[in-house]
Protein backbone atom coordinates (compact mmCIF):
# COMPACT_ATOMS: atom_id res chain seq x y z
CA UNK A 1 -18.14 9.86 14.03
CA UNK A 2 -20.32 12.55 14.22
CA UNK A 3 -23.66 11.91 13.32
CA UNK A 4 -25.56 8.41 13.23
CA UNK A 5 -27.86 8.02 10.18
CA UNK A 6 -31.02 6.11 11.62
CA UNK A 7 -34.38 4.88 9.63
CA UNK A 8 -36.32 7.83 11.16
CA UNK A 9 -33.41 10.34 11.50
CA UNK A 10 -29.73 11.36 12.88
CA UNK A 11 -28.48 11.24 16.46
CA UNK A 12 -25.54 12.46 17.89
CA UNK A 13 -23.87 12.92 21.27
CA UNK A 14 -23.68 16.62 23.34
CA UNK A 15 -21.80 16.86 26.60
CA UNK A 16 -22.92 20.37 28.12
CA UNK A 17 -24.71 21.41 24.53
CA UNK A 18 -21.27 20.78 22.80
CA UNK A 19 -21.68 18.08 20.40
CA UNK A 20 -18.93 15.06 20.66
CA UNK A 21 -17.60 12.61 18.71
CA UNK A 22 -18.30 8.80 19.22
CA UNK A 23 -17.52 5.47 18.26
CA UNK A 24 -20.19 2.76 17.24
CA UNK A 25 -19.89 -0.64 18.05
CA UNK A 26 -22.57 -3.07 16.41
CA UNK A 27 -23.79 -5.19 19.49
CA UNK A 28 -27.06 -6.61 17.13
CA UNK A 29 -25.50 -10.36 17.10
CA UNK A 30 -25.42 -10.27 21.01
CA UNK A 31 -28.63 -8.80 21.61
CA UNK A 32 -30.50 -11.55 18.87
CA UNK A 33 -28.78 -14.16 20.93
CA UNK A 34 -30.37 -12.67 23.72
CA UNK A 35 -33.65 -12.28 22.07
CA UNK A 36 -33.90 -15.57 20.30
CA UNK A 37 -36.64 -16.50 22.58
CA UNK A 38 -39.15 -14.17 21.61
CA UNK A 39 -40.85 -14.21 18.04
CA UNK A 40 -39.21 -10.94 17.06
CA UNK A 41 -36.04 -10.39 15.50
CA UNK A 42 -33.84 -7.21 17.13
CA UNK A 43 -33.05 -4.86 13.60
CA UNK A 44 -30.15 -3.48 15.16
CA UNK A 45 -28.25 -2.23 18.15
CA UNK A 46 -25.32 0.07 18.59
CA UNK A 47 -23.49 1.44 21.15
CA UNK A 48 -22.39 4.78 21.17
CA UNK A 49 -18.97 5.34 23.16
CA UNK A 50 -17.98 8.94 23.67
CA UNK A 51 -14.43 9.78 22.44
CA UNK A 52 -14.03 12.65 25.31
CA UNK A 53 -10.79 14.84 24.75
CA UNK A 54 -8.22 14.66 27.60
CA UNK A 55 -9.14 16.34 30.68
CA UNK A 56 -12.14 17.15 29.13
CA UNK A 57 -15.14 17.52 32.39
CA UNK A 58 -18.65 17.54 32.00
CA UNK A 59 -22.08 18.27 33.83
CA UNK A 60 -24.33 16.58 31.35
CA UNK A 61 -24.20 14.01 28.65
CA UNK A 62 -27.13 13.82 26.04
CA UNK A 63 -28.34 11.65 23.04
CA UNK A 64 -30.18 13.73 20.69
CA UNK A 65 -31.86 13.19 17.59
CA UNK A 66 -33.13 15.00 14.86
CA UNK A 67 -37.07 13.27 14.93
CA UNK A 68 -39.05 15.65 16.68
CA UNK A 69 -40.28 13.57 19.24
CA UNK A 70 -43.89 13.39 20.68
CA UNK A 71 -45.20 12.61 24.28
CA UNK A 72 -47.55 9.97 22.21
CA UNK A 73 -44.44 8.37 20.57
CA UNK A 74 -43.35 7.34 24.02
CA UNK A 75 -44.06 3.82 25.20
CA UNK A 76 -42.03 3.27 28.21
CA UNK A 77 -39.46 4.52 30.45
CA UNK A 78 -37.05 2.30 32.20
CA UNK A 79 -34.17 3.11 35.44
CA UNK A 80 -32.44 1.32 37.80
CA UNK A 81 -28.72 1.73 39.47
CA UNK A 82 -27.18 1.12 36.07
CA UNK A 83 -29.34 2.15 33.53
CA UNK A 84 -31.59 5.13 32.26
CA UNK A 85 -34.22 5.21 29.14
CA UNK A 86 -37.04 5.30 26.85
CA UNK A 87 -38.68 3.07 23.97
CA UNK A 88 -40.29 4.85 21.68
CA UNK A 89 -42.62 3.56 19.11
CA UNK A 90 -41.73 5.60 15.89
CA UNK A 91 -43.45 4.14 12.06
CA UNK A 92 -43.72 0.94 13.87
CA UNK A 93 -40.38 0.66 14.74
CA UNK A 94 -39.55 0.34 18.43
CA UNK A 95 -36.88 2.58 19.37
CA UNK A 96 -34.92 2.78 22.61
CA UNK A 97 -32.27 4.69 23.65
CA UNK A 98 -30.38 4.92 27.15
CA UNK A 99 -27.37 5.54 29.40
CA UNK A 100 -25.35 2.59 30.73
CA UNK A 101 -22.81 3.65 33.58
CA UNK A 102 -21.37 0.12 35.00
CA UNK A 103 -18.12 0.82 37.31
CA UNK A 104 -19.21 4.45 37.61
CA UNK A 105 -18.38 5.04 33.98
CA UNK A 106 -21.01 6.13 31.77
CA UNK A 107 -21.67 4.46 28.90
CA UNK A 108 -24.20 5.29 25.47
């Protein structure tokens, strides 16, 4: 896939400003189990895996988006050893997208 159609817009993957192609898998069920404690319900979550060509090398990965977002949309910004990014608060959606890289493999 090329291009993700969201509520507030596209995003897509670039490694080095070269867009990629990706496949989505739908982890919503997992995270609502997850969730099922709080009094929210989780719309949906997907995962974006990279489909890199062979012996394809890269210096830096990207999730862009075609919203044009502002400093005030952002509500938080979250790191550790495993994980990078933000949550966004977009039309009253909360919106969060980030890097996973368990094993030393990087994961959208």
């Amino acid at each position: 896939m090329e291009k993700l159609m969201l509520p507030f817009g596209k995003v897509w993957l670039e490694a080095d400003d070269q867009q990629i192609a990706f496949k989505i898998v739908n982890q919503t069920a997992i995270a609502n189990k997850f969730a099922h404690d709080f009094d929210t319900r989780i719309e949906a979550v997907y995962q974006l895996d990279p489909i890199f060509p062979p012996k394809f090398t890269y210096h830096r990965l990207q999730l862009k988006t075609d919203y044009e977002l502002e400093n005030n949309d952002l509500y938080d910004y979250e790191i550790d050893e495993y994980y990078t990014g933000n949550t966004y608060l977009i039309g009253g959606m909360a919106v969060c997208g980030g890097v996973f890289h368990p094993n030393n493999r990087w994961e959208i």
